[in-house]
Protein backbone atom coordinates (compact mmCIF):
# COMPACT_ATOMS: atom_id res chain seq x y z
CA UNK A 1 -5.34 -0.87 -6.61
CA UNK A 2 -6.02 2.64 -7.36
CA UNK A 3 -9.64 1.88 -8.92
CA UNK A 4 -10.73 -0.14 -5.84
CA UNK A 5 -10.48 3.22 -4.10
CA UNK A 6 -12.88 5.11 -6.44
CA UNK A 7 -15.27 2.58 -7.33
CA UNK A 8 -18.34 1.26 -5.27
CA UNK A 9 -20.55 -2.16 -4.89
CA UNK A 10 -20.10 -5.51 -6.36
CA UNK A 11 -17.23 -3.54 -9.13
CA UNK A 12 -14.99 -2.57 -5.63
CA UNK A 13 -15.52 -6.30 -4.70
CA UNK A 14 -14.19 -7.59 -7.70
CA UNK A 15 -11.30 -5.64 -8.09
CA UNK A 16 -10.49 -5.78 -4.20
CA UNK A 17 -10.08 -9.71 -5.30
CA UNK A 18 -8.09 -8.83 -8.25
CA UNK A 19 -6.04 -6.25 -5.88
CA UNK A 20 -5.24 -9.73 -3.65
CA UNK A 21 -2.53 -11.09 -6.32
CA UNK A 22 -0.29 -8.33 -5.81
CA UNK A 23 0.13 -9.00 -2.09
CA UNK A 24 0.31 -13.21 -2.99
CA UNK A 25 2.82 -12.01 -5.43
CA UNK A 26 5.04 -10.09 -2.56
CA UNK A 27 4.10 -12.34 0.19
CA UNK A 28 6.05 -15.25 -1.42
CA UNK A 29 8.91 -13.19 -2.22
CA UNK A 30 9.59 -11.66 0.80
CA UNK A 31 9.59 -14.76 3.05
CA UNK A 32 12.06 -15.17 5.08
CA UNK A 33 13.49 -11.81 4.29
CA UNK A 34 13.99 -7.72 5.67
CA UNK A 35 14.20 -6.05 1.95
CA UNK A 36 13.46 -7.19 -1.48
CA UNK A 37 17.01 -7.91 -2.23
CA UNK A 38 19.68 -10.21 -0.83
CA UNK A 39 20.73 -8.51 1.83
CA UNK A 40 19.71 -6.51 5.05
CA UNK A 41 19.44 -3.13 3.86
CA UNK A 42 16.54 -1.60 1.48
CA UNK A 43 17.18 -1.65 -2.31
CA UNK A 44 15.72 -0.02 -5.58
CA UNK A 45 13.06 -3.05 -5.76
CA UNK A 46 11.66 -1.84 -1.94
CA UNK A 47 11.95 1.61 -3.39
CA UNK A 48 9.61 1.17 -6.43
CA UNK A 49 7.38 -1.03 -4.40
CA UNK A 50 6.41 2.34 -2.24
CA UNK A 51 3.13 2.46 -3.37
CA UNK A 52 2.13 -0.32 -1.79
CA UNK A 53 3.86 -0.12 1.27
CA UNK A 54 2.71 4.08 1.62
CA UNK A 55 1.09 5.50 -0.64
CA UNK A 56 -1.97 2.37 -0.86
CA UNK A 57 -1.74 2.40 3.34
CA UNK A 58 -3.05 5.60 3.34
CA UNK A 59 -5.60 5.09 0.63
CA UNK A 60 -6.63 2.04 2.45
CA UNK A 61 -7.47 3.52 5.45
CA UNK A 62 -9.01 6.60 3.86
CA UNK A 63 -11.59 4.24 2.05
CA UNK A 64 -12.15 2.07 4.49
CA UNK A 65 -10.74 -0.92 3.08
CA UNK A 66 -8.83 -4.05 3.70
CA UNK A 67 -7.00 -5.23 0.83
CA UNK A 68 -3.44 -5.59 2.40
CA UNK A 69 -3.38 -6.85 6.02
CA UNK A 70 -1.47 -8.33 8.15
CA UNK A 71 -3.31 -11.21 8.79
CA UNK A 72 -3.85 -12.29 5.14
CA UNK A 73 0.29 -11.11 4.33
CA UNK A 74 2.17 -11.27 7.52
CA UNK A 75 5.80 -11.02 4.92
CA UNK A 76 4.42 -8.39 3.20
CA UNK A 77 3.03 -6.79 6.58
CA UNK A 78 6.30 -7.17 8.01
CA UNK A 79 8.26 -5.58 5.17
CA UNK A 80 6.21 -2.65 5.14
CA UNK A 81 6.47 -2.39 8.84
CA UNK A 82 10.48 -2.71 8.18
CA UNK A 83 10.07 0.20 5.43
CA UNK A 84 8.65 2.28 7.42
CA UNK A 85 11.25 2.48 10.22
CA UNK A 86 14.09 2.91 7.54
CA UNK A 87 15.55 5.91 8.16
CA UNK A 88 15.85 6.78 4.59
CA UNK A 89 12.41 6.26 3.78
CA UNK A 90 11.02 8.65 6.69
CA UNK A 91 13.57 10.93 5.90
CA UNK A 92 12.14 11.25 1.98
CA UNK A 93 8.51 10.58 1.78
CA UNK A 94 5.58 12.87 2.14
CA UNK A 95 3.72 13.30 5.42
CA UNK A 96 1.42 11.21 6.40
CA UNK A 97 -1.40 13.87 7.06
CA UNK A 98 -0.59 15.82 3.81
CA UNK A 99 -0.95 13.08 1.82
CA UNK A 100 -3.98 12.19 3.24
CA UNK A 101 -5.41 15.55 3.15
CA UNK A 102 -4.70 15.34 -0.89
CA UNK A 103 -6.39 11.87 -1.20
CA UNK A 104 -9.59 13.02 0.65
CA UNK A 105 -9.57 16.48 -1.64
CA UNK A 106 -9.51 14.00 -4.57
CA UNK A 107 -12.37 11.66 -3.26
CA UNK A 108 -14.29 14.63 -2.49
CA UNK A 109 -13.75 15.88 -6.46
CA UNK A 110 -14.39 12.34 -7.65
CA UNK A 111 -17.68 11.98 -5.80
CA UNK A 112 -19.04 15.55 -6.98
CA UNK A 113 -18.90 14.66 -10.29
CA UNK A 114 -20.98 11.66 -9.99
């Protein structure tokens, strides 16, 4: 996922369709289902899956890409909509516009060096 943000052309293509079996993965795991685990409340699975339902958001958007919708995943869509609004998960994660302010700062290094 993180290469499909830094690379360009037919390569970004590619890996966007490698980047697809991660949500296929998740998609058929969450059905039917709030969290990763058997009950209603998040669990250490949701918690090291944070990447994708944050951190790759934000890189998404920043890059102008559509790997993870919620057309193509509406489980996986809905799960990150339900970690979102978890209280303990706003309460700990970075904010939104810093975190985006450090992705830009590191497209902007990786495209000077080119």
């Amino acid at each position: 996922m993180w290469k499909v943000c830094w690379s360009k052309g037919e390569e970004q293509e590619k890996l966007k369709e490698e980047c697809t079996q991660i949500p296929k993965i998740l998609e058929s795991t969450l059905s039917g289902k709030k969290f990763s685990g058997p009950g209603e409340t998040i669990g250490m699975v949701d918690v090291t899956r944070n990447f994708v339902a944050y951190w790759f958001g934000i890189l998404q958007e920043l890059a102008g890409l559509q790997v993870f919708t919620k057309e193509k995943f509406p489980n996986v869509g809905e799960w990150i909509d339900e970690f979102h609004n978890c209280s303990i998960t706003k309460e700990n994660r970075p904010p939104k516009d810093k975190l985006a302010a450090h992705f830009q700062a590191r497209f902007r290094a990786v495209a000077a060096s080119k």
